[in-house]
Every structure is written in structure tokens, then in C-alpha cells.
Protein backbone atom coordinates (compact mmCIF):
# COMPACT_ATOMS: atom_id res chain seq x y z
CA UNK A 1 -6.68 2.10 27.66
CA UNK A 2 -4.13 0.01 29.63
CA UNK A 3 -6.95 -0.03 32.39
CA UNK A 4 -9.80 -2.36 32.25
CA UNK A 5 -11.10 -1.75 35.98
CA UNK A 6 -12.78 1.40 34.79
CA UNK A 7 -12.70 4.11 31.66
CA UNK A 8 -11.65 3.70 28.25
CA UNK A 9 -10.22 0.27 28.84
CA UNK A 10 -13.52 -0.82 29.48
CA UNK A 11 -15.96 0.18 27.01
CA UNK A 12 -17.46 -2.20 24.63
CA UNK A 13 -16.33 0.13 21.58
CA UNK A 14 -12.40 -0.42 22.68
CA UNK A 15 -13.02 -4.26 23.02
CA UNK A 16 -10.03 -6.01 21.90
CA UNK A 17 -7.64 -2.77 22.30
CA UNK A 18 -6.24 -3.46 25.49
CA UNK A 19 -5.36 -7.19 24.85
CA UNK A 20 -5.06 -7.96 21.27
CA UNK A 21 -3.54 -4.53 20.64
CA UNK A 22 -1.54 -3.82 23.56
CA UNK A 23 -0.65 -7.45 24.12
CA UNK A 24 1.20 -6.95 20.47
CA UNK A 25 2.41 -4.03 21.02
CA UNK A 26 4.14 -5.46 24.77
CA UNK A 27 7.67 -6.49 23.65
CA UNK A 28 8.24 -2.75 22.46
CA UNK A 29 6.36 -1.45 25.43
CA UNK A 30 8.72 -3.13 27.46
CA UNK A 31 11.98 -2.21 26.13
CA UNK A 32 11.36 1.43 25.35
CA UNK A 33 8.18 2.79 27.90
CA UNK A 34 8.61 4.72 29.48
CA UNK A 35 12.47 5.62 29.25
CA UNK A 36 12.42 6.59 25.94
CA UNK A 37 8.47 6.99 25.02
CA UNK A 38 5.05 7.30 26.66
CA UNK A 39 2.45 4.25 25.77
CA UNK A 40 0.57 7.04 24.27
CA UNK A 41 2.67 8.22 21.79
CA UNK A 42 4.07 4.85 21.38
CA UNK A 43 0.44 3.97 20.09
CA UNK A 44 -0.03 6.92 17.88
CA UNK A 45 3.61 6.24 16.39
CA UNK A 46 2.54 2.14 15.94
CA UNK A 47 -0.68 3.70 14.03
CA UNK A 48 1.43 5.93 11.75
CA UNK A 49 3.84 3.18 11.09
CA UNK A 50 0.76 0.67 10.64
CA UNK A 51 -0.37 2.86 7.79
CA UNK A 52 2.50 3.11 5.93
CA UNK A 53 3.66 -0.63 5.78
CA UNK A 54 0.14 -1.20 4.55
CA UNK A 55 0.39 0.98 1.83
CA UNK A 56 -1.01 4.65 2.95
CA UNK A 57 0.67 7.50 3.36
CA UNK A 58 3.74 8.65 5.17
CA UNK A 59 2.05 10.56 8.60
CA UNK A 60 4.39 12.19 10.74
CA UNK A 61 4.10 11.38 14.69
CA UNK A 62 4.71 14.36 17.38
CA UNK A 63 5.05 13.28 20.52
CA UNK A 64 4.60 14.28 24.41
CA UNK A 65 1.70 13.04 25.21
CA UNK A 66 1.13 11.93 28.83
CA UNK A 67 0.37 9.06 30.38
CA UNK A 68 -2.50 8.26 32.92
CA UNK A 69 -1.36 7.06 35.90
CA UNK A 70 -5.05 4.75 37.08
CA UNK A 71 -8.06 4.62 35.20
CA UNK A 72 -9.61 7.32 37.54
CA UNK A 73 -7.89 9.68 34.95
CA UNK A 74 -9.95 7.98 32.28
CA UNK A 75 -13.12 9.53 30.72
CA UNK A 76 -16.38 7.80 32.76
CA UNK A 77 -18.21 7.14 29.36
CA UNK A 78 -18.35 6.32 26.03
CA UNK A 79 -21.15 8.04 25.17
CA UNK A 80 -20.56 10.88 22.35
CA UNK A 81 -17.00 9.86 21.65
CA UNK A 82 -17.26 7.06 18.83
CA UNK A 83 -19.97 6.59 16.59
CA UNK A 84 -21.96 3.51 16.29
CA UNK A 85 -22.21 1.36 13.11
CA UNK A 86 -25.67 1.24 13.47
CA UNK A 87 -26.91 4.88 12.76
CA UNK A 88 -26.66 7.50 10.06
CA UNK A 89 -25.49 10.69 8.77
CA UNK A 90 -27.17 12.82 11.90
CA UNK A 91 -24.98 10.63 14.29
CA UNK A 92 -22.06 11.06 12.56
CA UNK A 93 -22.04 14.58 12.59
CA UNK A 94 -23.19 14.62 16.59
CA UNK A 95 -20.15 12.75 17.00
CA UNK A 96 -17.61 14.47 14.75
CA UNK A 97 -18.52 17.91 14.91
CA UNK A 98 -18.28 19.16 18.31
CA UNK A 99 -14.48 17.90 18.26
CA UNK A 100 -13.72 19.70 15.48
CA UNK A 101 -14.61 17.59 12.30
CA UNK A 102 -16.40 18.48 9.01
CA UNK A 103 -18.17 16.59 6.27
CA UNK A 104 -14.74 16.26 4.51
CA UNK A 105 -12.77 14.95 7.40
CA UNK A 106 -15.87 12.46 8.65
CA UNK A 107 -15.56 11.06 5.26
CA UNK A 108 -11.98 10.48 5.17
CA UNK A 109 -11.82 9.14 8.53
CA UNK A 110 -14.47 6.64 7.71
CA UNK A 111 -11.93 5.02 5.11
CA UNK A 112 -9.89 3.78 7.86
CA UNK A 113 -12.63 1.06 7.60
CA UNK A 114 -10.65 0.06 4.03
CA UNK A 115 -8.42 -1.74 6.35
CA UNK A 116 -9.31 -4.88 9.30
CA UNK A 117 -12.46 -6.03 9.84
CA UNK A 118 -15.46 -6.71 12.23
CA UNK A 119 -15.07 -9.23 14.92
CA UNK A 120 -18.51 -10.61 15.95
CA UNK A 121 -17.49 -11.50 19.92
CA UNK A 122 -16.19 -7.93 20.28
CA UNK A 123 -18.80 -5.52 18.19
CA UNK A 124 -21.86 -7.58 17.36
CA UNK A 125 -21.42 -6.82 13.70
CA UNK A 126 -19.05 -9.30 11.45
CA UNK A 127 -16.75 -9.45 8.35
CA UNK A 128 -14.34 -7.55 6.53
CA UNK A 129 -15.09 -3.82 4.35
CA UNK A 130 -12.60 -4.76 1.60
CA UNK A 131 -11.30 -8.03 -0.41
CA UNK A 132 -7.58 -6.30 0.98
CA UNK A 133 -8.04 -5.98 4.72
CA UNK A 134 -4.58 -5.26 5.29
CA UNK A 135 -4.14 -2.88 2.30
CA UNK A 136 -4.21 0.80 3.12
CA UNK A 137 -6.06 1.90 -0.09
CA UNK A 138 -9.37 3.72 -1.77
CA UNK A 139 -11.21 0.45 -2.18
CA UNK A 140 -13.06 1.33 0.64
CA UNK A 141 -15.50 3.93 -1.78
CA UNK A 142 -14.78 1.95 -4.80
CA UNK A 143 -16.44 -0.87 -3.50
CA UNK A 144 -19.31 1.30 -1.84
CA UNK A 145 -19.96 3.00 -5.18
CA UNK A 146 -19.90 -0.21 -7.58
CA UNK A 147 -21.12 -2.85 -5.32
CA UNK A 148 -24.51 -4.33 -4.06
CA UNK A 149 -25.02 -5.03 -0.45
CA UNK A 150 -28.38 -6.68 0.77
CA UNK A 151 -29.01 -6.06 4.31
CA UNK A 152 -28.87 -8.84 7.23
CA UNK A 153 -28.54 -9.53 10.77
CA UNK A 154 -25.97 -10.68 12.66
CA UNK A 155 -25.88 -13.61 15.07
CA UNK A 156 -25.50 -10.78 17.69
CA UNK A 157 -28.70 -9.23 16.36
CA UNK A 158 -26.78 -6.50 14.57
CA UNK A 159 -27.57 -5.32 11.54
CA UNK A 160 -25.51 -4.88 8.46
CA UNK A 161 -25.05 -5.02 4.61
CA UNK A 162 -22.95 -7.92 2.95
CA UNK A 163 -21.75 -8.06 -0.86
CA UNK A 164 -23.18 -11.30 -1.82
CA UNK A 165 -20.27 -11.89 -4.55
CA UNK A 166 -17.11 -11.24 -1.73
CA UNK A 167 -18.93 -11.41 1.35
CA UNK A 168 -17.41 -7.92 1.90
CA UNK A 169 -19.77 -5.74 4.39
CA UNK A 170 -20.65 -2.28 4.62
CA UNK A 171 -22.58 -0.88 8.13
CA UNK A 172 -25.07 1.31 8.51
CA UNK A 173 -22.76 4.16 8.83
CA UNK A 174 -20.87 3.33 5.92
CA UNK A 175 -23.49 3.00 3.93
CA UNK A 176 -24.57 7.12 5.07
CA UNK A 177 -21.71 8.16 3.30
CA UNK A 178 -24.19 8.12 0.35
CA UNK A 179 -27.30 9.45 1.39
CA UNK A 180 -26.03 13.08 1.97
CA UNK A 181 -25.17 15.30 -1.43
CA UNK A 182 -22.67 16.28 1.11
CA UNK A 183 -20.67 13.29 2.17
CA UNK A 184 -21.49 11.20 -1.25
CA UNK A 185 -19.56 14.14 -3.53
CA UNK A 186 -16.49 13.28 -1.06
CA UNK A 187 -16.77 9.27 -1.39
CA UNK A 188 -16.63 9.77 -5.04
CA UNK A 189 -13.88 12.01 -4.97
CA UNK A 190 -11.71 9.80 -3.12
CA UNK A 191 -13.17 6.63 -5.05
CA UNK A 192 -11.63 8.25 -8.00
CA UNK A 193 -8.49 9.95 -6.67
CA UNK A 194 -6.00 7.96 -3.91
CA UNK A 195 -4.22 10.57 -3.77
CA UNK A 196 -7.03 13.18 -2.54
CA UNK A 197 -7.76 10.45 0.06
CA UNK A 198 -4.40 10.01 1.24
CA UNK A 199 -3.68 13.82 1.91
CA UNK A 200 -7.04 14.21 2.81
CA UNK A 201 -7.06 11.42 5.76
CA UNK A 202 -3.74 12.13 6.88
CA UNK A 203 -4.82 15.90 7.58
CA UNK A 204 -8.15 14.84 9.22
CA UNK A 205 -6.11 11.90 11.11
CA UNK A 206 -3.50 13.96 12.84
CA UNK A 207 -5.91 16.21 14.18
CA UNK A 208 -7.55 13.23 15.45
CA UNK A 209 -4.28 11.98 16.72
CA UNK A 210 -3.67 15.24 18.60
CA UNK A 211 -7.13 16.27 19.85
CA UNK A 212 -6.56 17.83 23.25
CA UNK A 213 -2.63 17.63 23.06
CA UNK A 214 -0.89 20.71 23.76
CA UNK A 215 3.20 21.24 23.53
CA UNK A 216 3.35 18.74 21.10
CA UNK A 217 7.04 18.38 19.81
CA UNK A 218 8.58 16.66 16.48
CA UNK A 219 10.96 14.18 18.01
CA UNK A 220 11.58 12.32 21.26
């Protein structure tokens, strides 16, 4: 990610990582990486920490993960390794399952989107899930159970789903959630129960956190 000549750096579905991100994250980075910490458990650790001053739960951080030295350590593609915002339940699961994930876990991942927004210069698509942004919470699938969207098109040619009352948006992806038996009983569990969510995502997002990690450790 700290590469933009080639890799994950790169790819349109990191856009605004490596600056925005990284460029906030730079006065720790350069006090503490990489005497103390690697940039990518230093990013994993900012996540956790990101969480829990917003209001989710308490995730704990292993660390040892290494860094890449050049972007020719990178992966050469995007392809199969996020999912777009534009497609539906069978995506999802091409994505998610071959790494490991099941309805449950796609689901819970997916409220991540109760925090930050869409930026139209760096994903085509535009506007915020919930009237909280930066409030780690369930609103996410309250708001997709009890609210309208009517469909519409970006100025990048994107399409989407705004609440007309808010001006909150759902995607195309979010809006799946709820046209599989499957994944709709698990948005209306969470919808009703934070605290299902909460233990829920935090199991689903440190196996996301660690995917392909090995001698993981519980300090530095």
C-alpha cells in the first residue's frame, strides 16, 4: 500500500489509502516504524483503535506482520480481492468465500459501511450509508430495513440508491443483503441486536485482519 508505482497502492479500489490514510497516519509512522512496529501492523492496530473511539467494540491487535520491501512484493491485481458496489449476492460470495468467509461473516463485514462514506473522485459512487458516519453502530441494517431508497446515477455514471429524506445511500451490494433468505435473516438480526453485530464483526474482522499471517503474537 505504501507503493503507488505498482500493486495494491495502485488500484482504483485502494484510492485514497495511500495518501489520505497513510498521510494521517505519518507522524506515528515516523516516530515508531519500524523500531518499534511494522506499517502493517501499525495499520491493523490504527483500525482496531478507529473502531473503538467510534463506538464499536474493543478488537484485540496481534502483531508480526511483515513489511514489503518494493511493490514487486505486491499482488499484480485487484481482481477477486474486493467486491464491487455495483453487483449482488453471487459476487459477494465469489469474493468472500474462497478466503474463508460465510454468509454470516459477509454480512457483518458489510456493516463496516455504518461508518465513512463514498467519495465520488475516488469510487464513482457518492454519499454517506448512515446520518452518523463516524459512529461505529447497527444503523447500518436499521436504516436498510426501515428506509426507502430510489435508485440513481452518479455523475461518474455509477449507480446507486439514495434515501430521499437524509440523502443517506445504500449500493448495489448493500442493498443484496436483502434479497437472499440467507443474508436478510442476518441483517435483521443485527438490526435488532448491537450486540450480536459487535461480537459477530469483530470475529469475522480479525480473521480478515490476519488472513495469510502466520506466527502471529499478542504484543510487540
Amino acid at each position: 500500500m505504501r507503493f503507488t508505482d505498482g500493486g495494491e497502492g495502485s488500484f482504483g479500489a485502494n484510492a485514497g489509502l495511500p495518501d489520505v490514510a497513510l498521510g494521517l497516519l505519518k507522524p506515528v509512522t515516523d516516530k515508531y516504524v519500524p523500531a518499534l512496529i511494522s506499517n502493517a501492523d501499525l495499520w491493523q492496530f490504527a483500525a482496531n483503535v478507529a473502531i473503538r473511539v467510534m463506538g464499536g467494540p474493543s478488537i484485540k491487535t496481534r502483531f508480526g506482520r511483515k513489511d514489503a520491501a518494493s511493490s514487486a512484493e505486491s499482488v499484480e491485481s485487484q481482481e477477486g480481492r474486493l467486491p464491487d458496489g455495483d453487483k449482488g449476492i453471487d459476487h459477494l460470495r465469489d469474493i468472500f468465500y474462497p478466503k474463508g468467509f460465510d454468509d454470516k461473516a459477509i454480512v457483518a463485514l458489510s456493516g463496516a459501511h455504518t461508518v465513512g462514506g463514498c467519495k465520488l473522485e475516488r469510487s464513482g459512487f457518492e454519499g454517506y450509508w448512515t446520518e452518523e458516519p463516524l459512529k461505529f453502530d447497527n444503523a447500518y441494517f436499521k436504516d436498510m430495513l426501515s428506509k426507502e431508497y430510489a435508485s440513481e446515477t452518479t455523475a461518474k455514471g455509477c449507480p446507486q440508491h439514495r434515501n430521499a429524506a437524509t440523502g443517506t445511500i445504500m449500493l448495489i451490494s448493500d442493498l443484496a443483503l436483502l434479497s437472499d433468505p440467507a443474508f436478510k435473516g442476518h441483517v435483521e438480526r443485527y438490526a435488532a441486536d448491537q450486540s450480536a453485530y459487535f461480537a459477530d464483526f469483530s470475529e469475522a474482522w480479525v480473521k480478515l485482519q490476519e488472513n495469510g499471517c502466520s506466527d502471529l503474537r499478542d504484543s510487540l
